[in-house]
PDB file of N, CA and C in Angstrom:
ATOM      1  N   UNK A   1     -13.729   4.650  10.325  1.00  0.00           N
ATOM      2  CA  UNK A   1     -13.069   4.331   9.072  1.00  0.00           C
ATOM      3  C   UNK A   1     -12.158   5.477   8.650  1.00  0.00           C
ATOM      4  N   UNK A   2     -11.047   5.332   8.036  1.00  0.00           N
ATOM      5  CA  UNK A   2      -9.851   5.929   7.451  1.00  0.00           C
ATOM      6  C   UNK A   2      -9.718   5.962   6.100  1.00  0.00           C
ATOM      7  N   UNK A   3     -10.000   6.946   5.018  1.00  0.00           N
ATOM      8  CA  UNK A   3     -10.261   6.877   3.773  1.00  0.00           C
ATOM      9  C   UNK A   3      -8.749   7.138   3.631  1.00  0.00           C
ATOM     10  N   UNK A   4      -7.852   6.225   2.565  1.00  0.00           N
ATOM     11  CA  UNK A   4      -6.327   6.238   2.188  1.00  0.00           C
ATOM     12  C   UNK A   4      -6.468   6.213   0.853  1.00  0.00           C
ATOM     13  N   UNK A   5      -5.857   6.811   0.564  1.00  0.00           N
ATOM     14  CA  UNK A   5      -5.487   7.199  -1.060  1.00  0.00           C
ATOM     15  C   UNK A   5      -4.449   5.850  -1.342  1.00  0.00           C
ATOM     16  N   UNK A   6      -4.415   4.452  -2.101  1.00  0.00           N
ATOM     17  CA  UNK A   6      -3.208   3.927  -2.118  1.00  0.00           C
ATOM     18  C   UNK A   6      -3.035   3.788  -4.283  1.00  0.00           C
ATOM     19  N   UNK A   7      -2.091   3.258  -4.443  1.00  0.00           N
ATOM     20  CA  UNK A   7      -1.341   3.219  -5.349  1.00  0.00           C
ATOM     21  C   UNK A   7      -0.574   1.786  -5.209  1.00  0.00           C
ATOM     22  N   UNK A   8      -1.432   0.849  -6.320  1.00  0.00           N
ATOM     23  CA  UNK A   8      -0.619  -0.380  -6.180  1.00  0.00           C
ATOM     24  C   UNK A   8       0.081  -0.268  -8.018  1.00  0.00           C
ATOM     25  N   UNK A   9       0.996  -1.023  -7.294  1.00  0.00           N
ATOM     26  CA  UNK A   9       2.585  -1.571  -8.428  1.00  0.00           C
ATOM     27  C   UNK A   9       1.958  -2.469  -9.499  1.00  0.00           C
ATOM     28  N   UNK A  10       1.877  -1.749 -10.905  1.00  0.00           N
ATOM     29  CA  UNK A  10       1.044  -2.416 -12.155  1.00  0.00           C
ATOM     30  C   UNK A  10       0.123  -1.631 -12.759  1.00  0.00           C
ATOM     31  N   UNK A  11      -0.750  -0.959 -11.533  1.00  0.00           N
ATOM     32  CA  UNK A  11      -2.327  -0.251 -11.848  1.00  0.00           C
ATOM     33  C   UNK A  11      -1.893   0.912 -12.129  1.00  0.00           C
ATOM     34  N   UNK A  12      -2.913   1.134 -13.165  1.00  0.00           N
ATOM     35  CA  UNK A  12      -2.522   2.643 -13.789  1.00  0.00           C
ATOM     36  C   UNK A  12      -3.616   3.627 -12.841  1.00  0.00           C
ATOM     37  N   UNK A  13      -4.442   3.187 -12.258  1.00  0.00           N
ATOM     38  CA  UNK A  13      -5.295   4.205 -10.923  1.00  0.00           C
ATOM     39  C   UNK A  13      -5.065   4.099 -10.001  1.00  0.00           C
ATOM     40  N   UNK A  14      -5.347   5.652  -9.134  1.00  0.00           N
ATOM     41  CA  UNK A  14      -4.973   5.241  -7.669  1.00  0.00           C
ATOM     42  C   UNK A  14      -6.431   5.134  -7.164  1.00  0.00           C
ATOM     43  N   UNK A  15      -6.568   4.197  -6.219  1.00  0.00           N
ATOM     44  CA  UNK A  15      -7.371   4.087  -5.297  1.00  0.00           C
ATOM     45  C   UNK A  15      -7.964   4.555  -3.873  1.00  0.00           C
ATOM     46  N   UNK A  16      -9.026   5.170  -3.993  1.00  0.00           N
ATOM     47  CA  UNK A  16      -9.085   5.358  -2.108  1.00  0.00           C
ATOM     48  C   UNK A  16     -10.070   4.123  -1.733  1.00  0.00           C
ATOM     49  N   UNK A  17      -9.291   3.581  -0.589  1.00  0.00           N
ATOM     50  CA  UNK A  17      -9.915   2.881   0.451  1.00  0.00           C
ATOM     51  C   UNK A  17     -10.120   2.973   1.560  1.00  0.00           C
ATOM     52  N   UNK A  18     -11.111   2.923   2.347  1.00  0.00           N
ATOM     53  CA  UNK A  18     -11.424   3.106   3.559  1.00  0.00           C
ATOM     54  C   UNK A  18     -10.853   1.723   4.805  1.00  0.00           C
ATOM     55  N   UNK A  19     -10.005   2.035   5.597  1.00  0.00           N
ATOM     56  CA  UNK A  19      -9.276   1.631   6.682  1.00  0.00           C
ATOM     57  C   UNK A  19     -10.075   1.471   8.001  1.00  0.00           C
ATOM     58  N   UNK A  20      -9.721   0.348   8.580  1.00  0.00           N
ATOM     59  CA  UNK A  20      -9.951   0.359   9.396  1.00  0.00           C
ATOM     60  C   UNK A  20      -8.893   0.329  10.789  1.00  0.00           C
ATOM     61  N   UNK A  21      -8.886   1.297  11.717  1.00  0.00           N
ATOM     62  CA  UNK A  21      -7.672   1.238  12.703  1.00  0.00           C
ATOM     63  C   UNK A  21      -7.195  -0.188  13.285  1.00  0.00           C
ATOM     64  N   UNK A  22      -8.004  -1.260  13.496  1.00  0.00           N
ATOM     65  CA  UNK A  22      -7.563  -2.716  13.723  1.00  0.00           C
ATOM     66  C   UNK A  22      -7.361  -3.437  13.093  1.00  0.00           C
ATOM     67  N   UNK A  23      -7.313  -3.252  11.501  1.00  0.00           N
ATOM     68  CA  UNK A  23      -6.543  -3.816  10.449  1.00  0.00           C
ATOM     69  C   UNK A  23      -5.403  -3.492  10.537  1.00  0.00           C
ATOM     70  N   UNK A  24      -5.047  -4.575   9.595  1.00  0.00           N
ATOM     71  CA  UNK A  24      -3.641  -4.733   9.857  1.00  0.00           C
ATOM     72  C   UNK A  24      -3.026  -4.427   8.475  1.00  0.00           C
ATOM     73  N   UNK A  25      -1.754  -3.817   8.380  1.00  0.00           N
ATOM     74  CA  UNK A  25      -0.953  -3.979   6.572  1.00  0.00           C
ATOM     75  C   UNK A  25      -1.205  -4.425   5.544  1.00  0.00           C
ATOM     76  N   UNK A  26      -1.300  -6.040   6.379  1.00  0.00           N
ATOM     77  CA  UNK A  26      -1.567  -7.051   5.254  1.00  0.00           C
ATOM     78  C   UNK A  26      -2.394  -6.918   5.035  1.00  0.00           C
ATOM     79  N   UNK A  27      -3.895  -6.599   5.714  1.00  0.00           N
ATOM     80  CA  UNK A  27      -5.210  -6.918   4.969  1.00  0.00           C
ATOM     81  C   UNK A  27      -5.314  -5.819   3.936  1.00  0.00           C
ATOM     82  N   UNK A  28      -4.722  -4.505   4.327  1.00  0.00           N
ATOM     83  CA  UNK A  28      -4.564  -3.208   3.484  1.00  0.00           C
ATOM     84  C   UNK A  28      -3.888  -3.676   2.700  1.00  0.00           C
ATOM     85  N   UNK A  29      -2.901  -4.180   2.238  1.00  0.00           N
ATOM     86  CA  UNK A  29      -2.177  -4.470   0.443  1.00  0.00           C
ATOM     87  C   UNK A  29      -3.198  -5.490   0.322  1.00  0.00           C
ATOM     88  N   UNK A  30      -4.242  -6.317   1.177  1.00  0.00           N
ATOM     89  CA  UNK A  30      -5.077  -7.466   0.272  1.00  0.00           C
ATOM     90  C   UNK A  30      -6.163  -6.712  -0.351  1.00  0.00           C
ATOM     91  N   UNK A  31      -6.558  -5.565   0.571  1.00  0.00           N
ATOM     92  CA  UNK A  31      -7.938  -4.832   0.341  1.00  0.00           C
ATOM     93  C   UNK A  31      -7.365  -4.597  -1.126  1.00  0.00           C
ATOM     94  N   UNK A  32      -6.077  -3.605  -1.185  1.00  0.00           N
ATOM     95  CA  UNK A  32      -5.956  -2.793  -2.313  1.00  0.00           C
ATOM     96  C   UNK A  32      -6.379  -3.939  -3.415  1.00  0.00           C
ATOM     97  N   UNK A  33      -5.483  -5.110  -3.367  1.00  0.00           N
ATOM     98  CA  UNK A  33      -5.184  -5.970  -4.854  1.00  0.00           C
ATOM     99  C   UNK A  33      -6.616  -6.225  -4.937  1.00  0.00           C
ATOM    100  N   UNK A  34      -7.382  -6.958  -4.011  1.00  0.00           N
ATOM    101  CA  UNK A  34      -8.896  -7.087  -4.326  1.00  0.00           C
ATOM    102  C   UNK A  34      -9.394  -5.991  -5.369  1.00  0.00           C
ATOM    103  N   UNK A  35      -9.684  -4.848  -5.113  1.00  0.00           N
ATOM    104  CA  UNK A  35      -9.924  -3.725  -5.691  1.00  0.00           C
ATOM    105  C   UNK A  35      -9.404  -3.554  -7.214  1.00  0.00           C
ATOM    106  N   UNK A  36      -8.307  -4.076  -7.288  1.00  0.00           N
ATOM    107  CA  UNK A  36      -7.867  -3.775  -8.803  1.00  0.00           C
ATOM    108  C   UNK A  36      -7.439  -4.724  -9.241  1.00  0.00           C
ATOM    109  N   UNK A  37      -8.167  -6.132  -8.749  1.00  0.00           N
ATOM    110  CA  UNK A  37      -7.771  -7.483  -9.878  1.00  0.00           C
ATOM    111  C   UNK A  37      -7.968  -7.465 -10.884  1.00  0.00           C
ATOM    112  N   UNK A  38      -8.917  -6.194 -11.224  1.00  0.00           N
ATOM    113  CA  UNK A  38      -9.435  -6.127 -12.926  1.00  0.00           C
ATOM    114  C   UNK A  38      -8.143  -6.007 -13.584  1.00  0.00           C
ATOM    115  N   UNK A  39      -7.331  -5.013 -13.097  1.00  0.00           N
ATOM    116  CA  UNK A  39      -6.474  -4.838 -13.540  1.00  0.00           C
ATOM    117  C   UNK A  39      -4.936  -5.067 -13.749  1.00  0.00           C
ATOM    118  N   UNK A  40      -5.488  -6.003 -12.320  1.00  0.00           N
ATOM    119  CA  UNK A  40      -3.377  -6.212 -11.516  1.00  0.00           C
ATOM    120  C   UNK A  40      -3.980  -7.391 -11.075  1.00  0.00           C
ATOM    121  N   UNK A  41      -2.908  -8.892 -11.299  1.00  0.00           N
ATOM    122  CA  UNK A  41      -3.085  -9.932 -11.446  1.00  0.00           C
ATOM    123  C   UNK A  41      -2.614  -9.811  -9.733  1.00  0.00           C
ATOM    124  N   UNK A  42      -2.883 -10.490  -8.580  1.00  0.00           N
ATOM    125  CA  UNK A  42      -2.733 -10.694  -7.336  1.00  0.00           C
ATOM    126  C   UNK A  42      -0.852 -10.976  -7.221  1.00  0.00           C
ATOM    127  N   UNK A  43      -0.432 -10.607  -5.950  1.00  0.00           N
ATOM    128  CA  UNK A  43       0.426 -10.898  -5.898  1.00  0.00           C
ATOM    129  C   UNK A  43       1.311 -10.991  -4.474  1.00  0.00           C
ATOM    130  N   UNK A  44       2.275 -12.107  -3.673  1.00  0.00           N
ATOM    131  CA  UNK A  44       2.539 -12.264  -3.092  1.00  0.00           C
ATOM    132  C   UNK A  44       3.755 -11.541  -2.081  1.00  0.00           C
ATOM    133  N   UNK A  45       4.752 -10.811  -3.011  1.00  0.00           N
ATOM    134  CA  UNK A  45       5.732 -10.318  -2.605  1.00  0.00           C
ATOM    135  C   UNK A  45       5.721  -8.840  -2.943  1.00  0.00           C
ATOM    136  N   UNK A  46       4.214  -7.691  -1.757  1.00  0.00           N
ATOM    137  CA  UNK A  46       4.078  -6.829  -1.976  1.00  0.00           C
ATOM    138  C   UNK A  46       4.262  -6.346  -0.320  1.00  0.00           C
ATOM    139  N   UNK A  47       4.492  -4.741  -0.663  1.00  0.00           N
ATOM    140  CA  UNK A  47       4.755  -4.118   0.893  1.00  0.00           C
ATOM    141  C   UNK A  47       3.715  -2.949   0.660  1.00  0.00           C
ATOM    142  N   UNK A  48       3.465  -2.209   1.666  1.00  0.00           N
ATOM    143  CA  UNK A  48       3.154  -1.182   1.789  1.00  0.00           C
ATOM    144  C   UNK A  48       4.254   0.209   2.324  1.00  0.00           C
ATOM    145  N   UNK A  49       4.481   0.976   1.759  1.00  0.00           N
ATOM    146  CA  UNK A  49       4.909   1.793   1.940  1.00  0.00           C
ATOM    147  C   UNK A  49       4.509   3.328   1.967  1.00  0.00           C
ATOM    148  N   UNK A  50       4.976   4.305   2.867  1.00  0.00           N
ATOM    149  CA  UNK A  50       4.265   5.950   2.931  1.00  0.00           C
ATOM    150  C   UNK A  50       5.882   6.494   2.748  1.00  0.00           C
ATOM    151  N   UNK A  51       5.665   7.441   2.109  1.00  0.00           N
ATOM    152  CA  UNK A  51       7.403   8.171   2.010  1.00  0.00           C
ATOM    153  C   UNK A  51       8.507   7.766   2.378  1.00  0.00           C
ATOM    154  N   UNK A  52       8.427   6.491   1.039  1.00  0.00           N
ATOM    155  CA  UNK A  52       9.485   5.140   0.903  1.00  0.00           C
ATOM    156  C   UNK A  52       9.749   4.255   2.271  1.00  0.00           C
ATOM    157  N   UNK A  53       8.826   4.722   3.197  1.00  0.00           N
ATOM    158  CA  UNK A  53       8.910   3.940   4.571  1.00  0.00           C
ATOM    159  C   UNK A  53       8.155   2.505   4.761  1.00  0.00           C
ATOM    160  N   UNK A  54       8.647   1.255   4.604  1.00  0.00           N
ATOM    161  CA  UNK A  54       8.177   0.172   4.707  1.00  0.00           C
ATOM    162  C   UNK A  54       7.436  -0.670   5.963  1.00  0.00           C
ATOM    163  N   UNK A  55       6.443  -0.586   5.708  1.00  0.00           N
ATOM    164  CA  UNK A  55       5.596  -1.201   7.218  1.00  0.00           C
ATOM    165  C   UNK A  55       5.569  -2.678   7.287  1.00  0.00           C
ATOM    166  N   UNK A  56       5.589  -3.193   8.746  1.00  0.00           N
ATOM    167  CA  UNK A  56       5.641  -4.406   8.761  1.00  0.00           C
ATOM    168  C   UNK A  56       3.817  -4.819   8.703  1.00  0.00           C
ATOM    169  N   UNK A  57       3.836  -5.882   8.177  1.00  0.00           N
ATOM    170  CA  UNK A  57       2.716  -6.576   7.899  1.00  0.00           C
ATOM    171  C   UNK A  57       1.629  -6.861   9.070  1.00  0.00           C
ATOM    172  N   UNK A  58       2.718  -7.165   9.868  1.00  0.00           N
ATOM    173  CA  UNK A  58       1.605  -7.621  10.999  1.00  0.00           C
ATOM    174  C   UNK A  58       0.903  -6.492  11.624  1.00  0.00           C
ATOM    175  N   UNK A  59       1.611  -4.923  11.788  1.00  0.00           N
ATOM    176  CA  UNK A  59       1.231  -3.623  12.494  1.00  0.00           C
ATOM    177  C   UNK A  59      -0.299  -3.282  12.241  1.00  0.00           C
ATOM    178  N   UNK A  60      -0.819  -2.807  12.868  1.00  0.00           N
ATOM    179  CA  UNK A  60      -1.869  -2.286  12.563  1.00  0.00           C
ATOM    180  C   UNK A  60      -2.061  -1.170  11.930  1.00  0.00           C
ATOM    181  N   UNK A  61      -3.257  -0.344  11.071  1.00  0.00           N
ATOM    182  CA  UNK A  61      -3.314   0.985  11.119  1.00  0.00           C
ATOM    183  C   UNK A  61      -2.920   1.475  12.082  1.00  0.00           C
ATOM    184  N   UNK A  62      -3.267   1.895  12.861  1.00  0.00           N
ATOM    185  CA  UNK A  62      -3.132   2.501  13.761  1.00  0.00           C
ATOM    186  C   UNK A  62      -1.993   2.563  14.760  1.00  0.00           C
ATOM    187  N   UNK A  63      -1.296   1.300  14.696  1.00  0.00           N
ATOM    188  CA  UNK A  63       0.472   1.192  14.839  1.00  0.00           C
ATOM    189  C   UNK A  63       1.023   2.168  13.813  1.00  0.00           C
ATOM    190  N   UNK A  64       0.792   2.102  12.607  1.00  0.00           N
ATOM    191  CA  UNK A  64       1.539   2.792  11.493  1.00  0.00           C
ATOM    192  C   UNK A  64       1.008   3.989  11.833  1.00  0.00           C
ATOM    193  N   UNK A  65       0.067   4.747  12.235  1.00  0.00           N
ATOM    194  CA  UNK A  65       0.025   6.153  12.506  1.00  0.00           C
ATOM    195  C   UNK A  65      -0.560   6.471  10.889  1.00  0.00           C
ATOM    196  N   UNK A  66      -1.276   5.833   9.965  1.00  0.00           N
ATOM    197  CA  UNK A  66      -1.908   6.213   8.827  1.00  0.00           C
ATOM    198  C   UNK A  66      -3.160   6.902   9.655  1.00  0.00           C
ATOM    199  N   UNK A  67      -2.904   8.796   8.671  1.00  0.00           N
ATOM    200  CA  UNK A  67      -4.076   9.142   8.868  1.00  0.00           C
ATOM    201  C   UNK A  67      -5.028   9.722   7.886  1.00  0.00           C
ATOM    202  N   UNK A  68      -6.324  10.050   7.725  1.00  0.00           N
ATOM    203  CA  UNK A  68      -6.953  10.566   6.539  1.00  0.00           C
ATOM    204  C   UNK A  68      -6.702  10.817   5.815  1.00  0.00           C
ATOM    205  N   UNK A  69      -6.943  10.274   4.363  1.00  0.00           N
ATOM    206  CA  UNK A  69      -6.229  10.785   2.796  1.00  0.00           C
ATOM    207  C   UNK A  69      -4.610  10.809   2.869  1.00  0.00           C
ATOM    208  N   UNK A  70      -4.043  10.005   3.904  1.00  0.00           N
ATOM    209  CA  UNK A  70      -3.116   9.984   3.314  1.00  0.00           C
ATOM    210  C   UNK A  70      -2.226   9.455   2.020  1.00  0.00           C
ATOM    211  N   UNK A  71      -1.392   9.218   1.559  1.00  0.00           N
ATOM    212  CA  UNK A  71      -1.165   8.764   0.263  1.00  0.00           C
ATOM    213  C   UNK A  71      -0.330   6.940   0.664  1.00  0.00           C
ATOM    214  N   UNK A  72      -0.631   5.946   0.590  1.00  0.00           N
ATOM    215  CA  UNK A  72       0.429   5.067   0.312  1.00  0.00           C
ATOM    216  C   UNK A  72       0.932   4.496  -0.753  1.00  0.00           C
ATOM    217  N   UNK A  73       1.772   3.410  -1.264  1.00  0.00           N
ATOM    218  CA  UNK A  73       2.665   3.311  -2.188  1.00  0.00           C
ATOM    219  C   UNK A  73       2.117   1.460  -2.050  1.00  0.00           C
ATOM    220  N   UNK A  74       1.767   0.486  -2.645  1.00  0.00           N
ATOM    221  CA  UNK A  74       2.091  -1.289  -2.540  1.00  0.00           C
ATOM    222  C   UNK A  74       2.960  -1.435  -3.480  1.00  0.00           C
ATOM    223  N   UNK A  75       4.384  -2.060  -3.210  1.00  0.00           N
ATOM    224  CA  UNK A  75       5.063  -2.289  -4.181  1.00  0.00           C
ATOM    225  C   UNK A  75       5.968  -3.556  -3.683  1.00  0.00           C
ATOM    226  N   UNK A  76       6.795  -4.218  -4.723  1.00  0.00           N
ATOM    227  CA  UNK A  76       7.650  -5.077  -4.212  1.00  0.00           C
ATOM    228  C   UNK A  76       8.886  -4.458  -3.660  1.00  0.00           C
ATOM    229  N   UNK A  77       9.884  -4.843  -2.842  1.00  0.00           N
ATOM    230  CA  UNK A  77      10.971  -4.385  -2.421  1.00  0.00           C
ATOM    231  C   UNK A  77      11.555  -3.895  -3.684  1.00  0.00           C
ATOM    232  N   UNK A  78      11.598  -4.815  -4.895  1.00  0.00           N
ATOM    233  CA  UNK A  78      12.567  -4.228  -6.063  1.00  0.00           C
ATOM    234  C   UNK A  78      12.349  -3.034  -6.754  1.00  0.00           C
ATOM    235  N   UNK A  79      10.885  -3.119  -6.603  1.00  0.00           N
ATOM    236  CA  UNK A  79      10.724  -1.854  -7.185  1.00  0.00           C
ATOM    237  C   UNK A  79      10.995  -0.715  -6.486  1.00  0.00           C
ATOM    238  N   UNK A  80      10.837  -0.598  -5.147  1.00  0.00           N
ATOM    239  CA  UNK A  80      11.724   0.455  -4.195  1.00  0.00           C
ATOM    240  C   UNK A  80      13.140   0.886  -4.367  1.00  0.00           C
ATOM    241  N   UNK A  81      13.733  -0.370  -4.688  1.00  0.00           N
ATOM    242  CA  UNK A  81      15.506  -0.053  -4.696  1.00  0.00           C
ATOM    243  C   UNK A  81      15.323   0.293  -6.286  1.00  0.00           C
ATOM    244  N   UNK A  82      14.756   0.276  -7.156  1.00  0.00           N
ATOM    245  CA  UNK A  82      14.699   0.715  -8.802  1.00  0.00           C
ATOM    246  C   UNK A  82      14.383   1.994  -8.598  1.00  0.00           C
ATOM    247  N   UNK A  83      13.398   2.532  -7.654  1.00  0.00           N
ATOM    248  CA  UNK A  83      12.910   4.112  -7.512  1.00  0.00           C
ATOM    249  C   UNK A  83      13.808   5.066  -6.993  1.00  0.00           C
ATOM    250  N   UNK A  84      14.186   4.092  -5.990  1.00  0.00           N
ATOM    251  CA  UNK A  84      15.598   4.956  -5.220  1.00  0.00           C
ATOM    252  C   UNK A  84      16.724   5.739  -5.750  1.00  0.00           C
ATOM    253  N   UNK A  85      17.384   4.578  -6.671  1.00  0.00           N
ATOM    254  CA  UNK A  85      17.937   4.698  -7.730  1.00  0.00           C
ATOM    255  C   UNK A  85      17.704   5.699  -8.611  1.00  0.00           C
ATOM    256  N   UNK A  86      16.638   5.816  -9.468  1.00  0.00           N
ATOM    257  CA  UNK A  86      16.362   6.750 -10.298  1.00  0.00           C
ATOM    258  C   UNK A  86      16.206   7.717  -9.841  1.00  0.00           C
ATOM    259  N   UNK A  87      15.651   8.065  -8.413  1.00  0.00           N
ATOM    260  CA  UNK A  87      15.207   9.615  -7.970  1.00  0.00           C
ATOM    261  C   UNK A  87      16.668  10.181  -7.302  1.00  0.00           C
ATOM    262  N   UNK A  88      17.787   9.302  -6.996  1.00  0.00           N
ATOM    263  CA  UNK A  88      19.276  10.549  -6.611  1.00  0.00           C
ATOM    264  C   UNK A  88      19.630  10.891  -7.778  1.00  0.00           C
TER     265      UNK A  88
END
């Protein structure tokens, strides 16, 4: 198991979750939203991202090269091009 620090789009906490290397993206943005439905209503048009770098869904951990505590980002595309924006 792979303990990841993530940060979903809405929630005011970040989360660590533990990874597994044959999971895949998607189940990692499902794990996250599971985790904070208390707080963040589920949602369909989310990505995962590590230093604004967008992973495809189907990849695995372990395709993506996520390793221990690292930090990720779940957000929608828009909110990426809104961050972009504000941080030049």
């Amino acid at each position: 198991m792979i303990p990841i620090y993530s940060f979903l789009e809405g929630d005011s906490l970040g989360l660590l979750i533990f990874a597994y290397e044959d999971e895949t993206i998607q189940e990692i943005i499902n794990k996250v939203q599971i985790s904070a439905n208390l707080r963040v209503k589920p949602r369909t048009d989310l990505n995962l991202y590590r230093n604004e770098k967008k992973f495809d869904p189907k990849m695995t951990v372990k395709e993506a090269g996520l390793l221990p505590l690292e930090i990720i980002h779940i957000h929608s595309e828009v909110q990426n091009a809104v961050s972009s924006r504000v941080s030049h």
